[in-house]
Every structure is written in C-alpha cells, then in structure tokens.
N, C-alpha and C. Protein backbone atom coordinates (compact mmCIF):
# COMPACT_ATOMS: atom_id res chain seq x y z
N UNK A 1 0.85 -1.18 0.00
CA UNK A 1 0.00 0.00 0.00
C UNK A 1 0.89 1.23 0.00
N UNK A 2 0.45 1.92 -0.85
CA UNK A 2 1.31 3.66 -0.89
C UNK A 2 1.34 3.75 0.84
N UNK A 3 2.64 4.78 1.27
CA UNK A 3 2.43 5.14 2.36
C UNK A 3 1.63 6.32 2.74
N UNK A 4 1.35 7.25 1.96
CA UNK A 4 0.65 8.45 1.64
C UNK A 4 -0.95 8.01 1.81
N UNK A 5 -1.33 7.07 1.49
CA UNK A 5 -3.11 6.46 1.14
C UNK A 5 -3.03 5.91 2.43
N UNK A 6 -1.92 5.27 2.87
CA UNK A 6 -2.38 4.71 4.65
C UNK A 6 -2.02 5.72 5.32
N UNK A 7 -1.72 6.88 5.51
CA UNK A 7 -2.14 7.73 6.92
C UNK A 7 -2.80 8.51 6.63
N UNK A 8 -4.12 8.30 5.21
CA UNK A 8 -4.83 9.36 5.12
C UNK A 8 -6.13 8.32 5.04
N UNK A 9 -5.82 7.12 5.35
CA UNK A 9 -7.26 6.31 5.49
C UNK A 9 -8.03 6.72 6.43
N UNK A 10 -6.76 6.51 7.94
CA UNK A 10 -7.71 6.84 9.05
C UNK A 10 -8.41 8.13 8.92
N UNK A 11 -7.68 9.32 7.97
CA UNK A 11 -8.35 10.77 8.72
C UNK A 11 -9.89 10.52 7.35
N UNK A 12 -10.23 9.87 6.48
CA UNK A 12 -11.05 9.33 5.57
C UNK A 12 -12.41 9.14 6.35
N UNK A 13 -11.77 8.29 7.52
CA UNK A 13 -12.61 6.87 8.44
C UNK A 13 -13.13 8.34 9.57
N UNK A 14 -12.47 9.37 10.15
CA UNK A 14 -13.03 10.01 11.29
C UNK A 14 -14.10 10.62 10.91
N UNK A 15 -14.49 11.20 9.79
CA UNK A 15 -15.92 11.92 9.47
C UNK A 15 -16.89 10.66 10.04
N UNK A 16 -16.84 9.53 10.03
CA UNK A 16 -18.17 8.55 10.23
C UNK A 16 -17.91 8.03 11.38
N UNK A 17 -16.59 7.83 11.75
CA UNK A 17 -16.92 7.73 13.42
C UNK A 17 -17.22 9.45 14.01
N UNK A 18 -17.31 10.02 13.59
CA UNK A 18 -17.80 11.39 14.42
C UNK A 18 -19.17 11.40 14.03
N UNK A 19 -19.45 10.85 13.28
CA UNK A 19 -21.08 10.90 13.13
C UNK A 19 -21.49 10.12 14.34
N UNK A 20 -20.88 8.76 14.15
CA UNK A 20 -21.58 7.76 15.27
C UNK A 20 -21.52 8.43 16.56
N UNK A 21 -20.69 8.66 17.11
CA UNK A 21 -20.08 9.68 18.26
C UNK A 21 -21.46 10.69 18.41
N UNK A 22 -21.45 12.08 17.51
CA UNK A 22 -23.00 12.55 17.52
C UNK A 22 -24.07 11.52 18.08
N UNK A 23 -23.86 10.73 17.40
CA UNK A 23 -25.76 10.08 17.25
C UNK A 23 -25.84 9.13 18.58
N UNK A 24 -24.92 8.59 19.17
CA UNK A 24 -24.98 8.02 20.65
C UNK A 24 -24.35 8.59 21.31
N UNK A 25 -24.01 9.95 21.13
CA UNK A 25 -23.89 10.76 22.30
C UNK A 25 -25.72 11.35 22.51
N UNK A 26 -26.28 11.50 21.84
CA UNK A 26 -27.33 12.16 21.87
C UNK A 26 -28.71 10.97 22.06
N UNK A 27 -28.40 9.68 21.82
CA UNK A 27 -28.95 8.31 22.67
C UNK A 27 -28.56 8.72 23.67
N UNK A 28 -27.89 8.87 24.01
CA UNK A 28 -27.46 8.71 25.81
C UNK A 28 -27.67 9.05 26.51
N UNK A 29 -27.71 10.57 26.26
CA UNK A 29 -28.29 12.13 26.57
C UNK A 29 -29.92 11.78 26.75
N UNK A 30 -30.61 10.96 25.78
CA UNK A 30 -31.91 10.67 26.15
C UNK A 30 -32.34 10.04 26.92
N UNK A 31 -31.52 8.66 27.11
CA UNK A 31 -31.33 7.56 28.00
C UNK A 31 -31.10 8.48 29.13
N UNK A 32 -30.48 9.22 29.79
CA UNK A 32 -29.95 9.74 31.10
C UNK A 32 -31.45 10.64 31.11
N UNK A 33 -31.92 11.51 30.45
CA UNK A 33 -33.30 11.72 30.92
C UNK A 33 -34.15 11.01 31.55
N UNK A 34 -34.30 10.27 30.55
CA UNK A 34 -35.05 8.90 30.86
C UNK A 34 -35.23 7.96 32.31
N UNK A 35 -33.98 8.41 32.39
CA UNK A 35 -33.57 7.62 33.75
C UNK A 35 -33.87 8.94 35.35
N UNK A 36 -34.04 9.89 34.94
CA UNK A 36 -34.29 11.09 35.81
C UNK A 36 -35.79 11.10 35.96
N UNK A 37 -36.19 10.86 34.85
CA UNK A 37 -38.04 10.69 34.46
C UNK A 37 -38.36 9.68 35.54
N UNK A 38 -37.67 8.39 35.60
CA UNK A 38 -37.87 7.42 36.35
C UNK A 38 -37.71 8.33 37.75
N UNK A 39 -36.48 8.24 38.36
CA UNK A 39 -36.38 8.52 39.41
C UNK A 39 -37.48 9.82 40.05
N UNK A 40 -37.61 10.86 39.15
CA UNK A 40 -38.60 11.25 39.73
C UNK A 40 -39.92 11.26 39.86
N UNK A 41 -40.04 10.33 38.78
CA UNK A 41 -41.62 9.51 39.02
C UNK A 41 -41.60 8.14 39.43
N UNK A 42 -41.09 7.49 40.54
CA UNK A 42 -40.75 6.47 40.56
C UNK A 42 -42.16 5.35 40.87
N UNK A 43 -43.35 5.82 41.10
CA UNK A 43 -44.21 5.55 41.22
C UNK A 43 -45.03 5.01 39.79
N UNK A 44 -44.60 5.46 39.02
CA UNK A 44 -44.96 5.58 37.75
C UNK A 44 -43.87 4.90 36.79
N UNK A 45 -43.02 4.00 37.29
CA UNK A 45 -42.44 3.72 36.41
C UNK A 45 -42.53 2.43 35.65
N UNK A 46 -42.55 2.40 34.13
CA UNK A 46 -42.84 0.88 33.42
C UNK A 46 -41.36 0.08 33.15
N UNK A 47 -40.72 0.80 32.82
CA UNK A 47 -39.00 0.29 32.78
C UNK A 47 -38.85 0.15 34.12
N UNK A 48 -38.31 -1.48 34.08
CA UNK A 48 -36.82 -1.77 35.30
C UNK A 48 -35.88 -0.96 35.03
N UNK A 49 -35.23 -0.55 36.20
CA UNK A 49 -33.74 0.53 36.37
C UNK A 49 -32.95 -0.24 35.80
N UNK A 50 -32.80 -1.91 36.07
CA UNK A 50 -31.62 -2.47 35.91
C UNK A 50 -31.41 -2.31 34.45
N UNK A 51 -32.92 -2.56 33.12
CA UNK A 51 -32.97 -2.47 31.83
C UNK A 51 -31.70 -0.76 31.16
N UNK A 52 -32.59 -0.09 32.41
CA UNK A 52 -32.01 1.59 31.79
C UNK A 52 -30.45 1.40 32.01
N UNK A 53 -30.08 0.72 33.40
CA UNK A 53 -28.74 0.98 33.41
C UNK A 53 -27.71 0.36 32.90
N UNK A 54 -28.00 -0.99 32.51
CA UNK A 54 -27.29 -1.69 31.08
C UNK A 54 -27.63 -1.13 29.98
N UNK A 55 -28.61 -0.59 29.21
CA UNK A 55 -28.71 0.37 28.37
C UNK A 55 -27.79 1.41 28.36
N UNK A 56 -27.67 2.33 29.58
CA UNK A 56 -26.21 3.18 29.64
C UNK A 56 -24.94 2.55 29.78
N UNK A 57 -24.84 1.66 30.43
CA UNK A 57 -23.45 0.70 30.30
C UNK A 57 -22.90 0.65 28.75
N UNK A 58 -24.02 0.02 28.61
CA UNK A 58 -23.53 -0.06 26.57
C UNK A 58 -23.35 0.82 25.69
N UNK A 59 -24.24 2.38 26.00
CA UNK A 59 -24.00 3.34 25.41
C UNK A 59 -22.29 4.08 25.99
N UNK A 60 -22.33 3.52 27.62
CA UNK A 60 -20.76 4.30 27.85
C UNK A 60 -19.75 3.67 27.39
N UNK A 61 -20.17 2.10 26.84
CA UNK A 61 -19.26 1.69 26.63
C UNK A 61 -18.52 1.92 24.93
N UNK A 62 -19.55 1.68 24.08
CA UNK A 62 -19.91 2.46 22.90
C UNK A 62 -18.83 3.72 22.93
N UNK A 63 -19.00 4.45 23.38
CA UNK A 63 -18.42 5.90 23.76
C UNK A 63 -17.40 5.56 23.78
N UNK A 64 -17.25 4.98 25.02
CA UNK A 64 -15.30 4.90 25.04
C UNK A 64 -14.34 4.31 23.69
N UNK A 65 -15.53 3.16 23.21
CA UNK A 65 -14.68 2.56 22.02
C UNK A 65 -14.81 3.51 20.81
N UNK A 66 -15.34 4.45 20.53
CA UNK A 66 -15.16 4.98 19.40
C UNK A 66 -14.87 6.14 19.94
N UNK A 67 -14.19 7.05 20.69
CA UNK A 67 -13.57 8.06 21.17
C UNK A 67 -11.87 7.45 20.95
N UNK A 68 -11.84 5.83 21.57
CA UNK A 68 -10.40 5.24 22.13
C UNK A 68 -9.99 5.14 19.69
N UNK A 69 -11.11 4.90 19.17
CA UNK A 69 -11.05 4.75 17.09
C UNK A 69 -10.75 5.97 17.53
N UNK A 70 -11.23 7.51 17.12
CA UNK A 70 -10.87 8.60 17.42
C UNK A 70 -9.00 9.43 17.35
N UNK A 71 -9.04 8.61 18.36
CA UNK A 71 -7.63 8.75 19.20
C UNK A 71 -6.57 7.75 18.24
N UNK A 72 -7.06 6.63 17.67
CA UNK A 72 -5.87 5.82 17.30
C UNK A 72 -5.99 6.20 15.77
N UNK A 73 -6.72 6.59 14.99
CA UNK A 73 -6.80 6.88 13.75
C UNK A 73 -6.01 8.33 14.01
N UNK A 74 -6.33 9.57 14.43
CA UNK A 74 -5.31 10.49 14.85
C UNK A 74 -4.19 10.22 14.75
N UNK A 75 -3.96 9.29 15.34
CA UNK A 75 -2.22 9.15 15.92
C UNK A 75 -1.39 8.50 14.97
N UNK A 76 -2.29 7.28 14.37
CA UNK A 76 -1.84 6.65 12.73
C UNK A 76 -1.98 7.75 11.98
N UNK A 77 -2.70 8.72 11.67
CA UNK A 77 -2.37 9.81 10.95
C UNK A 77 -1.06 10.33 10.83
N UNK A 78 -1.19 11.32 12.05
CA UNK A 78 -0.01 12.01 12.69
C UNK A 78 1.41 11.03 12.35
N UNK A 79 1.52 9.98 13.29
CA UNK A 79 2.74 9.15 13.04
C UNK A 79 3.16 8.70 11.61
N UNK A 80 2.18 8.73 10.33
CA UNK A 80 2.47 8.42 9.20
C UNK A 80 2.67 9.71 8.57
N UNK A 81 2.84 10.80 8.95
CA UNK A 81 3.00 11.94 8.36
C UNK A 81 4.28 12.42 8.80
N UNK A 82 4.85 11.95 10.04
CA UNK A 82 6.07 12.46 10.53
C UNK A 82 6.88 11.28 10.03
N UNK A 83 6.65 9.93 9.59
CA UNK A 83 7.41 8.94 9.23
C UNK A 83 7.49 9.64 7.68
N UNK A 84 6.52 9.91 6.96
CA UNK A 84 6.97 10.48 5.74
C UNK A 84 7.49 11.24 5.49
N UNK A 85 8.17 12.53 6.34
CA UNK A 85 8.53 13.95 6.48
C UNK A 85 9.99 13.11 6.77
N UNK A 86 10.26 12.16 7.81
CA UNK A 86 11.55 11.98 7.53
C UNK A 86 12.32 11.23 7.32
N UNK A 87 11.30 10.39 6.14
CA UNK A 87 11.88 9.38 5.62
C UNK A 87 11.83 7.70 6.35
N UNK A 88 11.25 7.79 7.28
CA UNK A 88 11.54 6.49 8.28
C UNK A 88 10.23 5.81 7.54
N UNK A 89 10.42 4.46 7.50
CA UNK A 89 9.52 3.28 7.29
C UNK A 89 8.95 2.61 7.79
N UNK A 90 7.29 3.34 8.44
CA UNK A 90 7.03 2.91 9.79
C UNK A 90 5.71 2.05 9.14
N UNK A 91 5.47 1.90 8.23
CA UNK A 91 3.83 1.29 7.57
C UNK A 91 3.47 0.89 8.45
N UNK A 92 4.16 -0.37 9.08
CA UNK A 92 3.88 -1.37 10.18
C UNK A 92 3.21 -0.64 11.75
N UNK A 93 3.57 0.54 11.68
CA UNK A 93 2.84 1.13 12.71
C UNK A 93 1.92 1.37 12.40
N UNK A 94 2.02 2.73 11.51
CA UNK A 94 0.15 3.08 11.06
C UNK A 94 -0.52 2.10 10.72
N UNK A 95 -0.30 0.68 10.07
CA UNK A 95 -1.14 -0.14 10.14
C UNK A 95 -1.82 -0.92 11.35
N UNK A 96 -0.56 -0.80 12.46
CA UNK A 96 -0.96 -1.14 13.08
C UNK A 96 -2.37 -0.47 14.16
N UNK A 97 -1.94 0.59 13.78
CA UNK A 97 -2.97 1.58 14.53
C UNK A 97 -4.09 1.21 14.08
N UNK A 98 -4.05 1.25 12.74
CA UNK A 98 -5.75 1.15 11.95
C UNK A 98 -6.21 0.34 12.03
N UNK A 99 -5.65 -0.47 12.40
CA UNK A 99 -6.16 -2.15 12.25
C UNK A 99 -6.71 -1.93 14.31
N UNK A 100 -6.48 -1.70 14.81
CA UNK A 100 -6.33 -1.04 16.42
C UNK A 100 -7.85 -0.52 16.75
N UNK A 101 -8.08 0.72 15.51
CA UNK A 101 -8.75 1.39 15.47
C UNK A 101 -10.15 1.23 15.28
N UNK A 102 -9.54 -0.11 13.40
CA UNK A 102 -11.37 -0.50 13.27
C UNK A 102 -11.33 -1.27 14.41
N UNK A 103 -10.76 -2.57 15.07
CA UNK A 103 -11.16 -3.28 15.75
C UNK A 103 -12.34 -2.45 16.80
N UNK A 104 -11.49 -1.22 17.58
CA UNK A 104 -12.38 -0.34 18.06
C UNK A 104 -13.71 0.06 18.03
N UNK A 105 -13.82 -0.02 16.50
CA UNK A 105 -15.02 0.94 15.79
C UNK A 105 -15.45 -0.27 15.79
N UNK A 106 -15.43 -1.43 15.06
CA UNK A 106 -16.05 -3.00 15.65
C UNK A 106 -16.51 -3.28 17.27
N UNK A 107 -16.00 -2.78 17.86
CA UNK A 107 -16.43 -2.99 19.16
C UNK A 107 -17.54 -1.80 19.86
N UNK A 108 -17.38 -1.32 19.15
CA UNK A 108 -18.89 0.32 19.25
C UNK A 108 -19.74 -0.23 18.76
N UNK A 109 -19.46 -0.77 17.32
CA UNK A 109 -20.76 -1.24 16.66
C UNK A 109 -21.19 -2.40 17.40
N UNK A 110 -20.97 -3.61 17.64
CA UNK A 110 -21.39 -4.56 18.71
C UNK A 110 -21.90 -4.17 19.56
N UNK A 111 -21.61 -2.80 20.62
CA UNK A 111 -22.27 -2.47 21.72
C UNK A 111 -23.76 -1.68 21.29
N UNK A 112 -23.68 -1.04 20.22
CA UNK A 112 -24.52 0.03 19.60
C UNK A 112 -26.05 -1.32 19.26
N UNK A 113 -25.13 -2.58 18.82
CA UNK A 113 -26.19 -3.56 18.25
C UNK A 113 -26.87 -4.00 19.43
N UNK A 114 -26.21 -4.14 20.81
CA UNK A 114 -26.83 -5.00 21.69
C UNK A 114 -27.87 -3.64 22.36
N UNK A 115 -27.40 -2.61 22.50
CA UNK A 115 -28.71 -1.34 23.21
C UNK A 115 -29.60 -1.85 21.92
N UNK A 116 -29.31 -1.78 20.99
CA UNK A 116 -30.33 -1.34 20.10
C UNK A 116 -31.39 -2.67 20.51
N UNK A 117 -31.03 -3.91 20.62
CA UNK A 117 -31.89 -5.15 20.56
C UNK A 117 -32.76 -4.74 22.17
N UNK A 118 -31.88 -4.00 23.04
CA UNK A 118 -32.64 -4.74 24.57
C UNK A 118 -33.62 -2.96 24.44
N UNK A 119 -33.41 -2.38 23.73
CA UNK A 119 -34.37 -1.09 23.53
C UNK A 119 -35.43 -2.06 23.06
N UNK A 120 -35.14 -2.50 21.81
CA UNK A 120 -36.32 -2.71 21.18
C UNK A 120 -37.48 -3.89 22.21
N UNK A 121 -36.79 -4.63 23.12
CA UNK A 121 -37.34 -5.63 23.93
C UNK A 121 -37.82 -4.35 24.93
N UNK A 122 -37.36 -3.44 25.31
CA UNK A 122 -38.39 -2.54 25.98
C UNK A 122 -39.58 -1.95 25.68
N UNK A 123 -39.61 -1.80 24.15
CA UNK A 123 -40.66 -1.15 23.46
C UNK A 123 -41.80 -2.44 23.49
N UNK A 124 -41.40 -3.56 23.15
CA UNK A 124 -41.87 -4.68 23.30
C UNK A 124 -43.77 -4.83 24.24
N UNK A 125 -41.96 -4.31 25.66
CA UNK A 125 -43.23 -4.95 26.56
C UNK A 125 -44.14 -3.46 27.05
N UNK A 126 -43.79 -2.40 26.65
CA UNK A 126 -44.67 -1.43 26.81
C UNK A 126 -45.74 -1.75 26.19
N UNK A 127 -45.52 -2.34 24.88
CA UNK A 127 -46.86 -2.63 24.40
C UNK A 127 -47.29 -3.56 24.77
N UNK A 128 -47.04 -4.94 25.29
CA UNK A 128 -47.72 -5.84 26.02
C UNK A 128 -48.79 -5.48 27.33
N UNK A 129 -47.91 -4.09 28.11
CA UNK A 129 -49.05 -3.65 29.08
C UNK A 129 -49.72 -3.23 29.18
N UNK A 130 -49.77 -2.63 27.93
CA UNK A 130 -50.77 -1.37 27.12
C UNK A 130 -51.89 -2.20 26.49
N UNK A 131 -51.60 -3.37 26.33
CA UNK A 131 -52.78 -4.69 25.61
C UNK A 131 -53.70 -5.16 27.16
C-alpha cells in the first residue's frame, strides 16, 4: 500500500466515526433523561432501572470505544505523516494503529447492536401492558 493512502485512510474513516459519536452521544443524553423521568416519578415507572442501566453501560461503553477509534486513527495519521517527512519506514505502525482502530469501531458497533436489541425488547413490553 502507498504510504501516503495509509495515513490518510484513518483521517477518511473520522468523518463517520464522528457521526456515530454525535448520534450516541445524543442516545445517551436521552437515556440519562429517561432515567431522571424514572427517578422522579418512581411511582410511575414501566421500565426496570436495571434495563435503563445496562442500556447506559452499553452506550458508555460504545463511547469509550469509538472516542479510544478517534484517538488511534489520529495518531496513525499524525505518526504516518512524521514517518513520511523523515523518511523512516514505519507502515507497520500506522497499520498497526488502523487495524487497532477498526477493531475499536467493531467494538462500538457490537455495543450500539446489543442497546439497540434490549431497547427494542423494551418497546416490546410497553406494548404488552398497554394490551
């Protein structure tokens, strides 16, 4: 692979992990309402806490793994730009980063898949009580 096309993959790849980043930062943000709604209507509540708070587990966890993509696509950037400026032959790093990185962004998406399934098993049984 050119060395020039691998430290400009990762900065390629950050526009869509910053999307994801947006869009479950702003799940989360709802989820943490959500969870205030409860507590102060606790009388009134149809969600188990335990449902909401593995729901945020997964969204914080989510977070961390595509903040930790973020950070390693950066740095495979950066480090393949100073390896090209002076000549050093580092491919094996920036690849290594990227490869670091999707794994990362693989591991957001897995967490992103499992909120998404135990949401939808919440919506579920709202409507079961509502029957």
């Amino acid at each position: 692979m050119d060395p020039i096309s691998l430290w400009l993959t990762p900065l390629i790849l950050l526009p869509g992990v910053g999307m994801l980043i947006l869009s479950t930062s702003s799940r989360y943000n709802r989820l943490h309402d959500e969870v205030h709604d409860v507590i102060d209507h606790d009388s009134h509540a149809t969600i188990p806490m335990g449902q909401l708070l593995t729901r945020g587990r997964l969204f914080r966890n989510a977070l961390v793994a595509l903040y930790t993509c973020v950070a390693l696509f950066s740095l495979a950037s950066l480090l393949g730009v100073v390896a090209e400026e002076i000549g050093a032959g580092s491919e094996w790093v920036v690849l290594s980063l990227l490869i670091l990185g999707i794994a990362s962004l693989s591991l957001a998406a897995i967490l992103l898949i499992r909120e998404a399934l135990l949401s939808f098993r919440v919506i579920e049984s709202h409507r079961r009580d509502e029957v």
